[in-house]
N, C-alpha and C. Protein backbone atom coordinates (compact mmCIF):
# COMPACT_ATOMS: atom_id res chain seq x y z
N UNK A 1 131.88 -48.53 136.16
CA UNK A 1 131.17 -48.63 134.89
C UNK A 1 131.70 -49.84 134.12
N UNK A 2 130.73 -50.83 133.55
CA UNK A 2 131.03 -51.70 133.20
C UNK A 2 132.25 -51.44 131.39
N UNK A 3 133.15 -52.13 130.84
CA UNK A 3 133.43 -52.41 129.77
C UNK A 3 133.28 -53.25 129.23
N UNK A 4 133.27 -53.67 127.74
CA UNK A 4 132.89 -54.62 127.35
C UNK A 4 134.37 -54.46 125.93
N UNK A 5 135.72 -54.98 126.26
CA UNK A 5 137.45 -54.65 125.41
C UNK A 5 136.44 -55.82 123.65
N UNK A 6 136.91 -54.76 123.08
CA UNK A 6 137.46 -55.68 121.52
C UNK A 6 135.88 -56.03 121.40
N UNK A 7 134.90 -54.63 121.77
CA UNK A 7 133.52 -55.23 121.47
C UNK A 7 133.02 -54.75 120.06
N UNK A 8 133.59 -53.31 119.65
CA UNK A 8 133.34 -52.75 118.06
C UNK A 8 135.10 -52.59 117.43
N UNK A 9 134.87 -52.50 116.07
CA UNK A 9 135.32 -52.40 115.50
C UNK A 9 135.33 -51.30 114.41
N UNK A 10 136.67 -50.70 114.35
CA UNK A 10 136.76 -49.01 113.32
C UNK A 10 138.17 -49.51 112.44
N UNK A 11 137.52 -49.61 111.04
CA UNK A 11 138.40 -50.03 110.24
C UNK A 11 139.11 -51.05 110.95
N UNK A 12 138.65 -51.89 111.24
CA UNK A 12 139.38 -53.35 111.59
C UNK A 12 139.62 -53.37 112.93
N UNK A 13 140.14 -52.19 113.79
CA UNK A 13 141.29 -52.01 114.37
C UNK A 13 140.04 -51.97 115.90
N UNK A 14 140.22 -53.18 117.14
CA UNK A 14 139.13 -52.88 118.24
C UNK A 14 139.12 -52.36 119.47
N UNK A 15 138.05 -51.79 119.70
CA UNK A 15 137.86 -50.50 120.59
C UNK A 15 136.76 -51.37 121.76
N UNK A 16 136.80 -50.77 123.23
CA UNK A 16 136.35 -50.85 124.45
C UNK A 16 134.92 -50.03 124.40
N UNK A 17 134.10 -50.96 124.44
CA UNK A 17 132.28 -49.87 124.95
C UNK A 17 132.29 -49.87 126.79
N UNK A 18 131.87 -49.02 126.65
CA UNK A 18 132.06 -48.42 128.16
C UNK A 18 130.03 -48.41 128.43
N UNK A 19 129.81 -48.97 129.40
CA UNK A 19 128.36 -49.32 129.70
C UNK A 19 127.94 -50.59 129.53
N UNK A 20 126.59 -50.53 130.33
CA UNK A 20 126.03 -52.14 130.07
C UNK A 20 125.42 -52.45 128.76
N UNK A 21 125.49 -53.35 127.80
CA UNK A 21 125.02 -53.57 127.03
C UNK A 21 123.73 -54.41 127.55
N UNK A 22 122.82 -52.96 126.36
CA UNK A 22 121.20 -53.14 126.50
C UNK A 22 120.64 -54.16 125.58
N UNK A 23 119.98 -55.24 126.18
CA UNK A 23 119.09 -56.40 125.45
C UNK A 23 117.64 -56.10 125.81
N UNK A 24 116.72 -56.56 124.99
CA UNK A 24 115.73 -56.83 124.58
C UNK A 24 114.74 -57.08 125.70
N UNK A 25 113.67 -56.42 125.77
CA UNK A 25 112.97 -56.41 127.67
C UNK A 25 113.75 -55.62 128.36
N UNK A 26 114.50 -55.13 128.47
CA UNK A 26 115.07 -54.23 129.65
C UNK A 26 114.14 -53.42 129.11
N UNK A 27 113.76 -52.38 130.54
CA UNK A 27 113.50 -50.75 130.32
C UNK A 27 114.54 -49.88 129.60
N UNK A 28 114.29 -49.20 128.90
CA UNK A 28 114.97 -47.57 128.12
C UNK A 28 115.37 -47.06 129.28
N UNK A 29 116.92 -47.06 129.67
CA UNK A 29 117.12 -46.05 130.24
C UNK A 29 117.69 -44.94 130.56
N UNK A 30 117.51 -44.40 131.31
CA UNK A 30 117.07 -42.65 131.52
C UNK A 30 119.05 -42.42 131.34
N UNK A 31 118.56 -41.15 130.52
CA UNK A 31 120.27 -40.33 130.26
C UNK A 31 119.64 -38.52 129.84
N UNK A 32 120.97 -38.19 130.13
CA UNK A 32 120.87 -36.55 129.80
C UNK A 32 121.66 -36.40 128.75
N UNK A 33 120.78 -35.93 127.52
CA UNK A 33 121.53 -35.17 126.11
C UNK A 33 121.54 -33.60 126.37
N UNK A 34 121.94 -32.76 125.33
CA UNK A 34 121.79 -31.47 124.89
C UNK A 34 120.83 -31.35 123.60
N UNK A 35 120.06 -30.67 123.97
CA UNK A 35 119.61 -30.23 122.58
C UNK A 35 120.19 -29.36 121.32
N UNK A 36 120.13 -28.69 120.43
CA UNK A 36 120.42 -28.21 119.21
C UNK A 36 119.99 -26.28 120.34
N UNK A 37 119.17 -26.33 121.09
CA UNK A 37 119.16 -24.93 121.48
C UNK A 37 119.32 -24.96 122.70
N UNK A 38 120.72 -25.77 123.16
CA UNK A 38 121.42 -26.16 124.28
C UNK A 38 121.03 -26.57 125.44
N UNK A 39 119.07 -26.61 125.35
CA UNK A 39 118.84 -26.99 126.57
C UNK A 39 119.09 -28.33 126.87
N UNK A 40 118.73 -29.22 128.06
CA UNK A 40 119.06 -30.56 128.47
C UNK A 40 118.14 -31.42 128.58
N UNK A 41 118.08 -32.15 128.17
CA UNK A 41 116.97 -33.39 127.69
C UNK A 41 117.06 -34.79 128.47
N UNK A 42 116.17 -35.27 128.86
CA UNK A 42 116.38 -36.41 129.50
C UNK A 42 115.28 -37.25 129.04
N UNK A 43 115.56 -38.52 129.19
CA UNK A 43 114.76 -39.55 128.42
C UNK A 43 113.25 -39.19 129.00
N UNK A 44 112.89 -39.01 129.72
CA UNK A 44 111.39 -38.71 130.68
C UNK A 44 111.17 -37.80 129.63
N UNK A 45 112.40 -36.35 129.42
CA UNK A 45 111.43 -35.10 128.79
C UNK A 45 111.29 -35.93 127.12
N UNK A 46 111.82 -36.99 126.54
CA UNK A 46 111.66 -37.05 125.50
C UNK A 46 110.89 -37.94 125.38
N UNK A 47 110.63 -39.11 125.71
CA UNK A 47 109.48 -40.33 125.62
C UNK A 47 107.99 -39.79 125.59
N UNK A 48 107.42 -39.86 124.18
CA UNK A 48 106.35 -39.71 124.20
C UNK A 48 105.27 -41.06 124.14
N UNK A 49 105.28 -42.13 124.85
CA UNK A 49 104.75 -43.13 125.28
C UNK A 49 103.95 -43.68 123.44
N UNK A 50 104.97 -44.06 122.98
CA UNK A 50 104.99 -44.20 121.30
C UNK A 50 106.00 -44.59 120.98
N UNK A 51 106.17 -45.63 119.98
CA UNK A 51 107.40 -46.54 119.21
C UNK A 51 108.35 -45.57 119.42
N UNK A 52 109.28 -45.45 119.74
CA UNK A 52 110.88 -44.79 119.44
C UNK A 52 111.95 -45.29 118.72
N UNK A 53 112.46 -44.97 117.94
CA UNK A 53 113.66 -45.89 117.19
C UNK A 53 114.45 -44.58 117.73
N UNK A 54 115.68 -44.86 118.40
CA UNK A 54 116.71 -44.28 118.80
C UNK A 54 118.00 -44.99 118.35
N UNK A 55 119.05 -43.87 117.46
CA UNK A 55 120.31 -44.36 117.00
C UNK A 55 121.17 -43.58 117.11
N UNK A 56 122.62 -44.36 117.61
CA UNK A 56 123.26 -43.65 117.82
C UNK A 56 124.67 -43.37 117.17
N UNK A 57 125.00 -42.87 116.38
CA UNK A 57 126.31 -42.53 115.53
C UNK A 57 127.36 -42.04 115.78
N UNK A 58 128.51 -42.23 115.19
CA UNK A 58 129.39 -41.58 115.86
C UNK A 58 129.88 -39.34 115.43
N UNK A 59 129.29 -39.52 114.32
CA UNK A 59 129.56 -37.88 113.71
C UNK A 59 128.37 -38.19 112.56
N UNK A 60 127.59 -36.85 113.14
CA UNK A 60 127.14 -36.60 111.58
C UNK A 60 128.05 -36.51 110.08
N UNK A 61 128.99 -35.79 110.47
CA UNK A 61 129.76 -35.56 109.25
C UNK A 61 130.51 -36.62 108.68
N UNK A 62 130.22 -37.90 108.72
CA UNK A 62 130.58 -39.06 108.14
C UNK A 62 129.45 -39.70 107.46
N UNK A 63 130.34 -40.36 106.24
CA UNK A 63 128.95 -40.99 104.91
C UNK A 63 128.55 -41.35 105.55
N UNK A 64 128.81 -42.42 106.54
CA UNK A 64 127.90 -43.64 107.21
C UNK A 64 126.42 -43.25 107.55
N UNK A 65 126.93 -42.24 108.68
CA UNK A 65 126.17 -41.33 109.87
C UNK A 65 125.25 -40.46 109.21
N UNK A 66 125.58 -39.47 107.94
CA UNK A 66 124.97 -38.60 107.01
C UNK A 66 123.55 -39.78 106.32
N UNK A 67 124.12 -40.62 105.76
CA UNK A 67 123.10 -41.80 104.50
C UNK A 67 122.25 -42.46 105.49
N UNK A 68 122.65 -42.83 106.99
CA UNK A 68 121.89 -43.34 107.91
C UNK A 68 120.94 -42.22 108.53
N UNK A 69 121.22 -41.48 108.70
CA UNK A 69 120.33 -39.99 109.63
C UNK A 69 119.26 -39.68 108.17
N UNK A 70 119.37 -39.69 107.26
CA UNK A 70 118.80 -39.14 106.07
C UNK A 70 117.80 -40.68 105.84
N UNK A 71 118.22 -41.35 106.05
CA UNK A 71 117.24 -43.00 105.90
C UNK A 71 116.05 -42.68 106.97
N UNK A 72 116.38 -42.59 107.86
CA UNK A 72 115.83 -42.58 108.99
C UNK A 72 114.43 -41.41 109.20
N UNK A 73 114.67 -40.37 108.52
CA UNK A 73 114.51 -39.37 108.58
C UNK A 73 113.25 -39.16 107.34
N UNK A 74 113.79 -39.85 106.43
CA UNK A 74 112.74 -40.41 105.23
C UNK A 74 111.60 -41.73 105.68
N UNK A 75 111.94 -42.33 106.47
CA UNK A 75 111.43 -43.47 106.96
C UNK A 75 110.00 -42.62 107.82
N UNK A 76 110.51 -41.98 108.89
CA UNK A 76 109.91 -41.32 109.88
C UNK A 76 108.62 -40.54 109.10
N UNK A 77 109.46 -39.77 108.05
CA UNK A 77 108.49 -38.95 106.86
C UNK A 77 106.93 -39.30 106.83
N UNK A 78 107.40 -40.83 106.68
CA UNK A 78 106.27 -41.69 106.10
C UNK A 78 105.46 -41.99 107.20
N UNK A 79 106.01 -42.10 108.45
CA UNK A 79 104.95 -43.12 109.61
C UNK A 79 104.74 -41.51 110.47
N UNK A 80 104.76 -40.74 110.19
CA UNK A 80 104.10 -39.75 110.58
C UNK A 80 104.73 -39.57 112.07
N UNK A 81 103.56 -38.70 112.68
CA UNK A 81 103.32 -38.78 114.65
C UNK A 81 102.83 -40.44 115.23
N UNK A 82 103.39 -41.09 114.29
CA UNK A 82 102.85 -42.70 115.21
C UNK A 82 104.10 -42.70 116.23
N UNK A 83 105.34 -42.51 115.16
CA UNK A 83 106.55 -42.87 116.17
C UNK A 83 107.53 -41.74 116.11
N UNK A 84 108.47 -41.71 117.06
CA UNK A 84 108.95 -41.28 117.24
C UNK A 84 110.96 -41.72 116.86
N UNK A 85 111.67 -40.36 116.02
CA UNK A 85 112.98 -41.02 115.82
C UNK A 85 113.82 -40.06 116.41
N UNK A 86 114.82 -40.11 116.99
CA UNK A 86 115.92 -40.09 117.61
C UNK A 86 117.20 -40.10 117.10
N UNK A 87 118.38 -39.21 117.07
CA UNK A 87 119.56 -39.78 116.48
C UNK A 87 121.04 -39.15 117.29
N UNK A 88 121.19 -39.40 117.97
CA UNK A 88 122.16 -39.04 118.63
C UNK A 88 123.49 -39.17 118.45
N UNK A 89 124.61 -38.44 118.63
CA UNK A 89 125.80 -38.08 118.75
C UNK A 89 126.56 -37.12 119.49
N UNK A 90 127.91 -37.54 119.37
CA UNK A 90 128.74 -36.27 120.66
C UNK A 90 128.92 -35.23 119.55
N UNK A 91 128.67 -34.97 118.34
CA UNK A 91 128.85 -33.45 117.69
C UNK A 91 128.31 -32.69 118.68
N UNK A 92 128.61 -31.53 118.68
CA UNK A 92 127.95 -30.32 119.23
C UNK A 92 126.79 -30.07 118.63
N UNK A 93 126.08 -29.20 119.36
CA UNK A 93 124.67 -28.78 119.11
C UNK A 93 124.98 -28.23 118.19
N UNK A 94 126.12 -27.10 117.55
CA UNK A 94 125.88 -26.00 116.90
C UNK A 94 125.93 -26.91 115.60
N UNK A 95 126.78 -27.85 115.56
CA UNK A 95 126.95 -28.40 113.93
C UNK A 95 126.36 -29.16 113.92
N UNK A 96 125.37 -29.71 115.18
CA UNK A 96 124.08 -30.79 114.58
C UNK A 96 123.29 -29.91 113.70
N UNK A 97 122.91 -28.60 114.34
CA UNK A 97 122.08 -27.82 113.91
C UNK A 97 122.06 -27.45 112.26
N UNK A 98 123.51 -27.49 112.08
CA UNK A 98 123.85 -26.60 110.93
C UNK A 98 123.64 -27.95 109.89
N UNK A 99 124.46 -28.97 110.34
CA UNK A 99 124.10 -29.96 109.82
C UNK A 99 122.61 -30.72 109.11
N UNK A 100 121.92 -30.65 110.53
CA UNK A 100 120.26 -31.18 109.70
C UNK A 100 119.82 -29.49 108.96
N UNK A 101 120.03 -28.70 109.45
CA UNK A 101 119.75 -27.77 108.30
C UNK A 101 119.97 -27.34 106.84
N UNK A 102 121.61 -28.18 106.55
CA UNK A 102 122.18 -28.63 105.36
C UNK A 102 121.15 -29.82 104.68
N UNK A 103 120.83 -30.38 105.72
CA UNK A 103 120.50 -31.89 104.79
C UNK A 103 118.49 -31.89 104.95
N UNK A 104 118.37 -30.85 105.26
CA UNK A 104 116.49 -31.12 105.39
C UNK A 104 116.30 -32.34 106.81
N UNK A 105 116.56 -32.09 107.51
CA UNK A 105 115.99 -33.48 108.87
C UNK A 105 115.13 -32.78 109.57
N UNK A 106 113.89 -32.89 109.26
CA UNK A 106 112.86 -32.57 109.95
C UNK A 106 111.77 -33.48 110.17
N UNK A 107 112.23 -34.69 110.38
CA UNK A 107 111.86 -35.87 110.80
C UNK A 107 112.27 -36.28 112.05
N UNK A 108 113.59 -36.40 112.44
CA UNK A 108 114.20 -36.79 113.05
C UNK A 108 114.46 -35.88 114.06
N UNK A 109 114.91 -36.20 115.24
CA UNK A 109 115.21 -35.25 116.90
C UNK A 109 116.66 -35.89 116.75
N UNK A 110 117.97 -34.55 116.82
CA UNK A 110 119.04 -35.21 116.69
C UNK A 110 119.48 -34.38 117.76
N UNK A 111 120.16 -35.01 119.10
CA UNK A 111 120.58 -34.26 120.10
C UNK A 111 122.18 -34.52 120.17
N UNK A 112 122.71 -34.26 121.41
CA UNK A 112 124.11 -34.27 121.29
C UNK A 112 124.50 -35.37 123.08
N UNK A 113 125.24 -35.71 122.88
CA UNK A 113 125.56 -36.37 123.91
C UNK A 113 127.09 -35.85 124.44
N UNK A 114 127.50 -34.98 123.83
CA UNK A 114 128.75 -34.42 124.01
C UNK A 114 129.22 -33.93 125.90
N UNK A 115 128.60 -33.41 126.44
CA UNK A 115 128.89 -33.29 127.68
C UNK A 115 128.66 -34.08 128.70
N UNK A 116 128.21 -35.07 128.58
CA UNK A 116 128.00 -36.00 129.89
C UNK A 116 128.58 -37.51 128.91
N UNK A 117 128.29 -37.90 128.27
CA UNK A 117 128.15 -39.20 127.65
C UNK A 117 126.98 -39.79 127.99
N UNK A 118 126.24 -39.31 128.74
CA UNK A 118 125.44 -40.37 129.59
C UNK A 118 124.56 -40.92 128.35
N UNK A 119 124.13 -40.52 127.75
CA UNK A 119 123.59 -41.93 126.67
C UNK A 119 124.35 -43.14 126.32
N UNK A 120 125.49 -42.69 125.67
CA UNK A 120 126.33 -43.59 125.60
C UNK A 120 126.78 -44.85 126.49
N UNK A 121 127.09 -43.93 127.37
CA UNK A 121 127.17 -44.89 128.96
C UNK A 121 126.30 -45.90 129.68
N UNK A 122 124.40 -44.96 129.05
CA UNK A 122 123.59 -45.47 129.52
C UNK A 122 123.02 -47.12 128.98
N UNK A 123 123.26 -46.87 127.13
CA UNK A 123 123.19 -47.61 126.14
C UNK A 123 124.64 -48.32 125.81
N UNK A 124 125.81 -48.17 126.37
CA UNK A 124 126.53 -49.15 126.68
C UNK A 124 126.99 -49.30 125.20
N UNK A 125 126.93 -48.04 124.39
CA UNK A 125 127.86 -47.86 122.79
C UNK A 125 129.31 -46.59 122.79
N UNK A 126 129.54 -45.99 124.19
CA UNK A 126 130.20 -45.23 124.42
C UNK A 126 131.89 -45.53 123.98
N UNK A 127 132.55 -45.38 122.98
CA UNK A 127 133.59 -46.09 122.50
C UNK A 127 134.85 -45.11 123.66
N UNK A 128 135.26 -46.30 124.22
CA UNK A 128 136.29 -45.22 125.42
C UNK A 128 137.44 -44.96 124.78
N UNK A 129 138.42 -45.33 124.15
CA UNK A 129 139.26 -45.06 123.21
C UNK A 129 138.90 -43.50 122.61
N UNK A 130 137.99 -43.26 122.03
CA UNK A 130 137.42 -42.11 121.50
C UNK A 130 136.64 -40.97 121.40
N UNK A 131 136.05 -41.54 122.84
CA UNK A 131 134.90 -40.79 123.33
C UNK A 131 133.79 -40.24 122.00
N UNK A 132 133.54 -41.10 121.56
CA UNK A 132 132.45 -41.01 120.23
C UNK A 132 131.27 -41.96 120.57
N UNK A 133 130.45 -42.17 119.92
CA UNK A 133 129.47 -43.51 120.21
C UNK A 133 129.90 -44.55 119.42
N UNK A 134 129.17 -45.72 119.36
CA UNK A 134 129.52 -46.32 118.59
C UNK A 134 128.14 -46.62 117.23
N UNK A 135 128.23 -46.99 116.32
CA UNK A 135 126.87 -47.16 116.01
C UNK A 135 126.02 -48.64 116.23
N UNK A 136 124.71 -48.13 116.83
CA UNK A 136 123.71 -48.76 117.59
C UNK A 136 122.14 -48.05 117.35
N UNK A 137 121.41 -49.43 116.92
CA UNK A 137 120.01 -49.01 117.00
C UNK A 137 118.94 -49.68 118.17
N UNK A 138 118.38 -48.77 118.59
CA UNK A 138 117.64 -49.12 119.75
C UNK A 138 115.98 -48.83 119.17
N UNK A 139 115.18 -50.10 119.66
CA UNK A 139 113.49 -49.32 119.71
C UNK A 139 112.68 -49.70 120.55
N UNK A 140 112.18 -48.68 121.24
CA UNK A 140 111.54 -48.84 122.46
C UNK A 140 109.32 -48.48 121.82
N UNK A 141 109.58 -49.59 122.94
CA UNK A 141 108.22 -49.62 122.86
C UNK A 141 107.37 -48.47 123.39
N UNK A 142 105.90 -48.24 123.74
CA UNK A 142 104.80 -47.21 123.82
C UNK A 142 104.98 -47.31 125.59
N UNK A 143 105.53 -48.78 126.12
CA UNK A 143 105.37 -48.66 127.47
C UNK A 143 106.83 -48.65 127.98
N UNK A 144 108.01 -48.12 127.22
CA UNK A 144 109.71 -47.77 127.17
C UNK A 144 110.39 -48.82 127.74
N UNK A 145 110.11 -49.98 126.63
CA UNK A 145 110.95 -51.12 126.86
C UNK A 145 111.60 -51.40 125.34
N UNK A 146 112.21 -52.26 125.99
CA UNK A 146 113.98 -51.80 124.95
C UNK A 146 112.69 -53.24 123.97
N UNK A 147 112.60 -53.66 122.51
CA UNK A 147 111.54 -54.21 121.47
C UNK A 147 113.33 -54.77 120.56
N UNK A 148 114.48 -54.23 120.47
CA UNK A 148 115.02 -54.38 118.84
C UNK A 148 116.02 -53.82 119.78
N UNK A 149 117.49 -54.60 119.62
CA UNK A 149 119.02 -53.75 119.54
C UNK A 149 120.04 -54.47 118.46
N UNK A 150 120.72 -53.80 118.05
CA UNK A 150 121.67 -53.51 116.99
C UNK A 150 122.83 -52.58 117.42
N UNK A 151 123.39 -53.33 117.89
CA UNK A 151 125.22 -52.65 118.17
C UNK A 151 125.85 -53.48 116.63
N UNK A 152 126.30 -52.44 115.93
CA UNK A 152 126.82 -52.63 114.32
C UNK A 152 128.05 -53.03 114.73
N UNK A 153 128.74 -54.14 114.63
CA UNK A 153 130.33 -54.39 115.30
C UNK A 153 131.34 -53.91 114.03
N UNK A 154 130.94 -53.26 113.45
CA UNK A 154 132.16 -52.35 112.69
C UNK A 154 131.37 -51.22 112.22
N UNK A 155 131.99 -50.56 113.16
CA UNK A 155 131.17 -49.30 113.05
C UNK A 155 130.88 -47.84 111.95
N UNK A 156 132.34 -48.55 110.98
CA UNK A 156 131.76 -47.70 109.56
C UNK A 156 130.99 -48.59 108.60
N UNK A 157 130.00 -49.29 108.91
CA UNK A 157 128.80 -50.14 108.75
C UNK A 157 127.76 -49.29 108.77
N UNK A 158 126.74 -50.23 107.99
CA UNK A 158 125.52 -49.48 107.97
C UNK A 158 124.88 -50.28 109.15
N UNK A 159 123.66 -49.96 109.97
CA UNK A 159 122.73 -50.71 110.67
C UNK A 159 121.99 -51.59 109.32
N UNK A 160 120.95 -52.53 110.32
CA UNK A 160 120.54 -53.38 109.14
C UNK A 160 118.82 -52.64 109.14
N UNK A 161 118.99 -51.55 108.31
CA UNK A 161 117.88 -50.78 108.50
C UNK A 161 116.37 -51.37 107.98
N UNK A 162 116.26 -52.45 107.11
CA UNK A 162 115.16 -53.72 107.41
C UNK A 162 114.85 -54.16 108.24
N UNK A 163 115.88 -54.27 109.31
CA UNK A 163 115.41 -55.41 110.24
C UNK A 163 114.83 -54.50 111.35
N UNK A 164 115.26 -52.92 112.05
CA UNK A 164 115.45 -51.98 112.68
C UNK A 164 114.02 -51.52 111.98
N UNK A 165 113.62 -51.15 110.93
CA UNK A 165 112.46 -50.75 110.65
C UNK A 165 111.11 -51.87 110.58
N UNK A 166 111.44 -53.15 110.49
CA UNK A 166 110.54 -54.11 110.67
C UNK A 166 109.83 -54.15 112.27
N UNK A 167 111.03 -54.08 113.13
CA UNK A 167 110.94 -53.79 114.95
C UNK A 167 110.16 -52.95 114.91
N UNK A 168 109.87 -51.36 114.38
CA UNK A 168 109.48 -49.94 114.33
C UNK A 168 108.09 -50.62 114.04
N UNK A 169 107.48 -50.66 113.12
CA UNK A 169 106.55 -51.26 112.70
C UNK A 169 105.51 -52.40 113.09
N UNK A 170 106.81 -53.15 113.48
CA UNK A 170 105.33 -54.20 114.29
C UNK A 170 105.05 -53.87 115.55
N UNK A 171 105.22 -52.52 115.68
CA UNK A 171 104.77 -52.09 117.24
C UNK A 171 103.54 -51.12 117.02
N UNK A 172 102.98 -50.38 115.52
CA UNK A 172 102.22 -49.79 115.51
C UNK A 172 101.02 -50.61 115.59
């Protein structure tokens, strides 16, 4: 598995991504999450051949991750069933659950990557030091090609959610 040493940054201090880093024209590819009602998800069962903005955080329970999932989620609000949003992390299902149930996310599909990594791995934000993600925005097009990436190189950063929602948009 490829690394990529001293590629993000956590409070200054730099950390190893474990995977290939995904550019622009590649295909979306295929990984196994958990869902919130533990079943297993794979990019096939989730691609509904429609814009996807997929992001990936390291804990819900951080401002960053909380103000970003809640952006996202408000964003989505608005563009309806055109597209599709995504938000992934290694929390567990049970406190994603409890989590978007605290905060109203019923916009957003927030799964867990906690037992395999394979998103992480797949999307090449997998922080090996920590086994967390790193934060990264991905948007795939209607025919699941990678349109927009954003690996945030300090990862208690916000994404540049203009530029990530401009990508979203000029695909409808």
């Amino acid at each position: 598995m490829q690394e990529r040493a001293n590629a993000v940054t956590l409070k200054g201090n730099p950390f190893t991504l474990v995977g290939a880093e995904i550019k622009v024209g590649d295909r979306a590819p295929d990984f196994r999450v958990v869902a919130q009602d533990l079943s297993v998800k794979s990019w096939s069962d989730l691609f509904e051949n429609k814009p996807t903005l997929l992001a990936a955080v390291p804990s819900l329970d951080t401002g960053v991750c909380d103000a970003e999932t809640r952006r996202f989620n408000e964003e989505a609000g608005k563009l309806g069933d055109k597209v599709k949003v995504i938000t992934i992390s290694v929390d567990l299902p049970f406190a994603q659950k409890r989590w978007c149930g605290a905060a109203g996310i019923d916009n957003v599909e927030v799964l867990s990557d906690h037992r395999e990594t394979s998103f992480g791995q797949a999307y090449g934000c997998l922080i090996k030091e920590l086994r967390l993600l790193s934060r990264a925005v991905f948007i795939v097009d209607k025919d699941g090609v990678v349109r927009y990436v954003e690996y945030v190189p300090e990862v208690g950063q916000h994404p540049n959610y203009d530029a990530a929602l401009s990508a979203l948009n000029s695909l409808l």
